[in-house]
PDB file of N, CA and C in Angstrom:
ATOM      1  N   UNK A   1       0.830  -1.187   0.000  1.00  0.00           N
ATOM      2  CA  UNK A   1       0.000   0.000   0.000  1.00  0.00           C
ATOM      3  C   UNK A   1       0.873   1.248   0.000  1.00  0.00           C
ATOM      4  N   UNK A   2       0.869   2.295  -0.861  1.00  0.00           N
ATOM      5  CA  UNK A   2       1.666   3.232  -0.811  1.00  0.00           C
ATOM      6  C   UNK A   2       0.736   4.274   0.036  1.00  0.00           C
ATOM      7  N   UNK A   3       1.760   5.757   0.650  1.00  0.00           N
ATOM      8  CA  UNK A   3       1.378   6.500   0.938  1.00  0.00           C
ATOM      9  C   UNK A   3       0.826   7.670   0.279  1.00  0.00           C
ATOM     10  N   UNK A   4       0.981   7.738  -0.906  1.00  0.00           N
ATOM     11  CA  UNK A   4       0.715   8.162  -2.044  1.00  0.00           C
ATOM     12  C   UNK A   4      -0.508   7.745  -2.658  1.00  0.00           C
ATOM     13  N   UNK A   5      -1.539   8.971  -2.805  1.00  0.00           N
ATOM     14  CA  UNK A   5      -2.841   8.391  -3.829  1.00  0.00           C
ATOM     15  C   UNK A   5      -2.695   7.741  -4.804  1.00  0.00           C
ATOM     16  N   UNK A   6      -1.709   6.753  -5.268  1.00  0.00           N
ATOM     17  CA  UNK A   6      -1.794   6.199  -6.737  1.00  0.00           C
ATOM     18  C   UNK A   6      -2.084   5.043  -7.000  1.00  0.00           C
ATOM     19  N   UNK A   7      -2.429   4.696  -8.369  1.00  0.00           N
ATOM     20  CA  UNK A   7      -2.574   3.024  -8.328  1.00  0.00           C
ATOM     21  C   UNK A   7      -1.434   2.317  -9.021  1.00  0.00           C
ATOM     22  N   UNK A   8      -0.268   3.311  -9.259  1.00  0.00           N
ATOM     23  CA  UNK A   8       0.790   2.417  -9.387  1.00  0.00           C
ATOM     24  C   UNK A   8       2.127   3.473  -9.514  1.00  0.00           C
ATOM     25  N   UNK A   9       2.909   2.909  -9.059  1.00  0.00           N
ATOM     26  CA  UNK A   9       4.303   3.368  -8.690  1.00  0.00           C
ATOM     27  C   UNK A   9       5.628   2.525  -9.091  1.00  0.00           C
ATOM     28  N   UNK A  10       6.153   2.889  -9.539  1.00  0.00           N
ATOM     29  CA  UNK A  10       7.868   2.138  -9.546  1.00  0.00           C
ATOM     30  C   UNK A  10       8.694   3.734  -9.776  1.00  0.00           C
ATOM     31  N   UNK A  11       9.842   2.686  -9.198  1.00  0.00           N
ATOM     32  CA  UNK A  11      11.163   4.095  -8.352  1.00  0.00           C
ATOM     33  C   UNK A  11      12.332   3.539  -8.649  1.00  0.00           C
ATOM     34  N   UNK A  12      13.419   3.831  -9.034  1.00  0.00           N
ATOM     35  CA  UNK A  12      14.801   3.799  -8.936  1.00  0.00           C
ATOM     36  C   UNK A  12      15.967   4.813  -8.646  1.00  0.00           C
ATOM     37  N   UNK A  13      16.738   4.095  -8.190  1.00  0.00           N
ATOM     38  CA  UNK A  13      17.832   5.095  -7.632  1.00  0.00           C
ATOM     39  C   UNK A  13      19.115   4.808  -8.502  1.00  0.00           C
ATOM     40  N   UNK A  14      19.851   5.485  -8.954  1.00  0.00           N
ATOM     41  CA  UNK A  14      21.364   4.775  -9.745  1.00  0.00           C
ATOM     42  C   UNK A  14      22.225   6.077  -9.058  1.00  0.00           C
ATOM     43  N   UNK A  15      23.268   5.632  -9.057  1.00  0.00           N
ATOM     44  CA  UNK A  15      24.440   6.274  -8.500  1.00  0.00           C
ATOM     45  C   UNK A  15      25.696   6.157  -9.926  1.00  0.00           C
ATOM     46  N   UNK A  16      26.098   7.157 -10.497  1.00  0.00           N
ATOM     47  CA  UNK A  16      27.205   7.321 -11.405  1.00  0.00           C
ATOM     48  C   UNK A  16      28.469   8.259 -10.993  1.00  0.00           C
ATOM     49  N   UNK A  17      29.744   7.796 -11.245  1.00  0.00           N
ATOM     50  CA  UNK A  17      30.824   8.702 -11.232  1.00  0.00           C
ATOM     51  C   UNK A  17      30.758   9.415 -11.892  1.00  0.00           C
ATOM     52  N   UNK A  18      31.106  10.893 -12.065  1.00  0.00           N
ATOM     53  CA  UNK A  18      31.181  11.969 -12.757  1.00  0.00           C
ATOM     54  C   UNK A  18      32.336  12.170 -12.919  1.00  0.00           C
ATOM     55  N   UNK A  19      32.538  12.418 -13.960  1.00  0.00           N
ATOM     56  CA  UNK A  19      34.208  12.901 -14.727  1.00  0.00           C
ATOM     57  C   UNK A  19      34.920  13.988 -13.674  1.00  0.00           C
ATOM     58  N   UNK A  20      34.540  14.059 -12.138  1.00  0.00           N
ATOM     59  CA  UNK A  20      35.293  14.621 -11.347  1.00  0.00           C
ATOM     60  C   UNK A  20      35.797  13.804 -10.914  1.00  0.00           C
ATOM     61  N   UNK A  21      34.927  12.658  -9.921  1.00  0.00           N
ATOM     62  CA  UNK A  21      35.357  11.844  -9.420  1.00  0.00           C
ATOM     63  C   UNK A  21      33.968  11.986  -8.127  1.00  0.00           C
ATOM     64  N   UNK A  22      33.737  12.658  -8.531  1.00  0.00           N
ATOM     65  CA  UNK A  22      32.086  13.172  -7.134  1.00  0.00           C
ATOM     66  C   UNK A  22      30.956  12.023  -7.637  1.00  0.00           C
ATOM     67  N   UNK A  23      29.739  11.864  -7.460  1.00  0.00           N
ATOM     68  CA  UNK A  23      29.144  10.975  -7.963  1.00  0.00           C
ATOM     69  C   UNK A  23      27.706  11.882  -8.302  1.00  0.00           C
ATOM     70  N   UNK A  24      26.751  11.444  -8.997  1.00  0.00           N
ATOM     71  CA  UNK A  24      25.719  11.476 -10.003  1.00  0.00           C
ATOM     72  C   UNK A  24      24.619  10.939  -9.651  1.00  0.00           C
ATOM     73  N   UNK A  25      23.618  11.296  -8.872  1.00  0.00           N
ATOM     74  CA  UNK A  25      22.631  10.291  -8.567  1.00  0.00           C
ATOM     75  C   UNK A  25      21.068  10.718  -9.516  1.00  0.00           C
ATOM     76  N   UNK A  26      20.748   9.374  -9.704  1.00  0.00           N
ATOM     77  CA  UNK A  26      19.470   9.639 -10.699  1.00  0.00           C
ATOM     78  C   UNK A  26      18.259   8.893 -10.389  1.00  0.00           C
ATOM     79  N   UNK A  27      17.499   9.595  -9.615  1.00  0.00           N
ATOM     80  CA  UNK A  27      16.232   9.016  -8.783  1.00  0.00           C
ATOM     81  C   UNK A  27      15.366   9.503  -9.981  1.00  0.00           C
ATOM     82  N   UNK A  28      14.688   8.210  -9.941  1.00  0.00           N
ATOM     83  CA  UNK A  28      13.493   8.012 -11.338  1.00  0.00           C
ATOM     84  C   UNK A  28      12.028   7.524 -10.206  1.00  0.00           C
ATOM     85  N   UNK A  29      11.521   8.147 -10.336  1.00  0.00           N
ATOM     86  CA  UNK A  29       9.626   7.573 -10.323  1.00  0.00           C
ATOM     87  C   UNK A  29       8.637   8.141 -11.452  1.00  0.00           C
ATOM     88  N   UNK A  30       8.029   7.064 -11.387  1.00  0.00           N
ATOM     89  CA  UNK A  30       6.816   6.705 -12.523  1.00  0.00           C
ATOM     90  C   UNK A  30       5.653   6.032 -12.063  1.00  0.00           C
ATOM     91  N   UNK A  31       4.591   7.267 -11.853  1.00  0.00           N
ATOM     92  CA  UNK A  31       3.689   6.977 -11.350  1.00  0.00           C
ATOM     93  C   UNK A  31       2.253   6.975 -11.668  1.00  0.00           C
ATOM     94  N   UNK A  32       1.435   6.392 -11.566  1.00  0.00           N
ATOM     95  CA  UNK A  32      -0.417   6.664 -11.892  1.00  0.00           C
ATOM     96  C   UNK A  32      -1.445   7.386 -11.177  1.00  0.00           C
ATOM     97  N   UNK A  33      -1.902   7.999 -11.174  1.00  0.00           N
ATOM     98  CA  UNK A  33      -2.645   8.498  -9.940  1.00  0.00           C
ATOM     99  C   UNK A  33      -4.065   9.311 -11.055  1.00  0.00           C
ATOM    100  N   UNK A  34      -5.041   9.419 -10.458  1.00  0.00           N
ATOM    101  CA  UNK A  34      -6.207  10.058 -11.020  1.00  0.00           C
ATOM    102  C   UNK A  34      -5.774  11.245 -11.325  1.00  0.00           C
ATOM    103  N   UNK A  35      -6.395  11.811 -12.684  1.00  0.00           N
ATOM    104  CA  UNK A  35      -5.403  13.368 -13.246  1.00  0.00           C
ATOM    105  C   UNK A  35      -5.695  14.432 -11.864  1.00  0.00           C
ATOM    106  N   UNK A  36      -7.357  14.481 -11.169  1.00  0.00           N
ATOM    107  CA  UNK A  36      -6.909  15.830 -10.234  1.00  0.00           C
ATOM    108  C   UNK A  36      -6.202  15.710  -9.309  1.00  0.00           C
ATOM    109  N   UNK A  37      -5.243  14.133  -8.790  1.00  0.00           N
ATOM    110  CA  UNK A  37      -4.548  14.044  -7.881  1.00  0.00           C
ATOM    111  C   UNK A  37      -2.580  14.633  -8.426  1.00  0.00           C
ATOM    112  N   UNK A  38      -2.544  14.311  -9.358  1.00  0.00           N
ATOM    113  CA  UNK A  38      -1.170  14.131  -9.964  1.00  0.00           C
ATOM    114  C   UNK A  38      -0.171  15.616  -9.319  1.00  0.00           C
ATOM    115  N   UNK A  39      -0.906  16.551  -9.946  1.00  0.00           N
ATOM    116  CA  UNK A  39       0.376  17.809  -9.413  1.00  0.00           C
ATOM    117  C   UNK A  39       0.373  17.688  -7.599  1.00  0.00           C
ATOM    118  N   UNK A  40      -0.486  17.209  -6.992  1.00  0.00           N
ATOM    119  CA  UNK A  40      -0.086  17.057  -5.536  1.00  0.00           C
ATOM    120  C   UNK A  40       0.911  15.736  -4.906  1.00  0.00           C
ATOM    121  N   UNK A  41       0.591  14.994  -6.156  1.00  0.00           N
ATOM    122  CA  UNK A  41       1.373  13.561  -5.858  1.00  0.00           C
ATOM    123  C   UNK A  41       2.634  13.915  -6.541  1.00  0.00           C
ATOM    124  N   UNK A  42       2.724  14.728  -7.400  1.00  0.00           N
ATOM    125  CA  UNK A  42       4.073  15.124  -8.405  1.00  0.00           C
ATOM    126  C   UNK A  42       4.639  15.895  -7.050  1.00  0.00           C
ATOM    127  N   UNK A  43       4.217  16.551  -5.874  1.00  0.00           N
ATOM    128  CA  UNK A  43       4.725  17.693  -5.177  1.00  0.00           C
ATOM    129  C   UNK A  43       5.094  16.660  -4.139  1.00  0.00           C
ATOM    130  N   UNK A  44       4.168  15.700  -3.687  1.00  0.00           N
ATOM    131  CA  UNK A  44       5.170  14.883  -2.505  1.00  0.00           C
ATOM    132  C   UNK A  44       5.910  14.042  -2.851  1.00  0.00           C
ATOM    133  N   UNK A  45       6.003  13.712  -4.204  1.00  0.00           N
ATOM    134  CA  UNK A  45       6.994  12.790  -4.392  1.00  0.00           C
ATOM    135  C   UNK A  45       8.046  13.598  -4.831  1.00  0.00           C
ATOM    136  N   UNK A  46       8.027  14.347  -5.286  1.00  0.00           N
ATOM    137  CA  UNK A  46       9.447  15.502  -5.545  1.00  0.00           C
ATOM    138  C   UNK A  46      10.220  15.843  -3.716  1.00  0.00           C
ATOM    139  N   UNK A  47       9.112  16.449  -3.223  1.00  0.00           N
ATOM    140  CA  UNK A  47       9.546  16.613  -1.581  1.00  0.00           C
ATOM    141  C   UNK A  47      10.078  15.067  -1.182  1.00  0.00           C
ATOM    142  N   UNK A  48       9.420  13.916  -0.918  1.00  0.00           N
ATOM    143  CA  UNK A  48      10.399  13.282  -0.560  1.00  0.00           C
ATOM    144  C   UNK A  48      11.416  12.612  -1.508  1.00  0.00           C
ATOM    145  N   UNK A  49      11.981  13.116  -2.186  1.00  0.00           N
ATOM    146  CA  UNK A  49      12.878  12.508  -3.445  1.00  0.00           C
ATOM    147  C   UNK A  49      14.058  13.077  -2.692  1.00  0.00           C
ATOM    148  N   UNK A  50      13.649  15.074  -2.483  1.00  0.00           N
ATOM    149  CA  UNK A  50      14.985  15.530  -2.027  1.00  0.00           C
ATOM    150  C   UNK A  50      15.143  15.464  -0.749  1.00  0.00           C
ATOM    151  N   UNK A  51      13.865  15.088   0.362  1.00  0.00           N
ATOM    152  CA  UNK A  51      14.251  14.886   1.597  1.00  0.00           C
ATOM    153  C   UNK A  51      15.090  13.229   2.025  1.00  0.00           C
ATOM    154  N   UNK A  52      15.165  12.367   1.079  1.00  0.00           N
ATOM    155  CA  UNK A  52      15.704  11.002   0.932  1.00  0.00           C
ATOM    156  C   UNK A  52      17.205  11.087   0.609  1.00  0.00           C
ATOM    157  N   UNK A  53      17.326  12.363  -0.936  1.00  0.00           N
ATOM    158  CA  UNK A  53      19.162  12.713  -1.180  1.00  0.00           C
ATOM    159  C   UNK A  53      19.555  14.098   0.280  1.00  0.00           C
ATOM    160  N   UNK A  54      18.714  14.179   0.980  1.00  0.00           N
ATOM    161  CA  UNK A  54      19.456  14.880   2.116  1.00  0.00           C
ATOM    162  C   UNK A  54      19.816  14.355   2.945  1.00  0.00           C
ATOM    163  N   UNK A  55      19.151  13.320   3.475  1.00  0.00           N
ATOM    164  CA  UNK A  55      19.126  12.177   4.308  1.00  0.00           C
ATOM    165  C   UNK A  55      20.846  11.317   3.815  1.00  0.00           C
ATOM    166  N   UNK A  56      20.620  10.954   2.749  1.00  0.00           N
ATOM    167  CA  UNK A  56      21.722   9.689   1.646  1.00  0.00           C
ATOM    168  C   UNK A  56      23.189  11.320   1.799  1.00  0.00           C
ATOM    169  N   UNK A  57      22.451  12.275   1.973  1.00  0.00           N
ATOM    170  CA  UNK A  57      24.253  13.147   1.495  1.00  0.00           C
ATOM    171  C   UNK A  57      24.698  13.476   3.498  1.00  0.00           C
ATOM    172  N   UNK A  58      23.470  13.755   4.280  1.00  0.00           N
ATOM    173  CA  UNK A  58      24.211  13.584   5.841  1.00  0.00           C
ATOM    174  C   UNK A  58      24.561  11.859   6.178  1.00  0.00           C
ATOM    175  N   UNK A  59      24.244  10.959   5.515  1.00  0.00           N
ATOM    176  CA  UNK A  59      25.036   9.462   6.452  1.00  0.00           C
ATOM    177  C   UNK A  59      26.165   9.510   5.150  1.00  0.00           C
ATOM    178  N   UNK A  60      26.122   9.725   3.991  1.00  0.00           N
ATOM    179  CA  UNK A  60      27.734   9.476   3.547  1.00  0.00           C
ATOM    180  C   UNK A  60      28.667  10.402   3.609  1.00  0.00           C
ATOM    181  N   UNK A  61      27.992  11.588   3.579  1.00  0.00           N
ATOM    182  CA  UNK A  61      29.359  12.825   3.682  1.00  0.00           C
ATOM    183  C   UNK A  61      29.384  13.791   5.328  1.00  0.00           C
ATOM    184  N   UNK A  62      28.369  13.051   6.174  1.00  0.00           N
ATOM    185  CA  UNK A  62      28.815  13.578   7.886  1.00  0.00           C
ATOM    186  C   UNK A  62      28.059  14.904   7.641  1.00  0.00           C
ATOM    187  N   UNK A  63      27.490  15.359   6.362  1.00  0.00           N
ATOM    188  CA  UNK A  63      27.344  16.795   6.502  1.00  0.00           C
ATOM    189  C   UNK A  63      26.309  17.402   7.143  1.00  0.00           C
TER     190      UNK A  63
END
């Protein structure tokens, strides 16, 4: 059951090196939801996308 109004969801995360040597992360979701739900489900899933890479950048970089 998601927390999210939708009737279907899939998510990925990939991590790439960048020609610095820093890394690249590329969080993908793809989701269904009834059209008058979508820009509110587009807004919490954006909010927790970047509250998840804030979370992932304070346990690997201490910051």
């Amino acid at each position: 059951m998601s927390p999210f109004p939708v009737t279907y969801y899939k998510g990925s995360v990939e991590v790439f090196r960048s020609y610095d040597g820093l890394g690249v992360l590329v969080w993908t979701i793809d989701f269904e939801s009834q059209p008058e739900d979508a820009a509110s489900v587009a807004e919490l899933v954006r909010s927790a996308i970047s509250d998840g890479i804030d979370g992932m950048e304070k346990d690997l970089c201490g910051a």
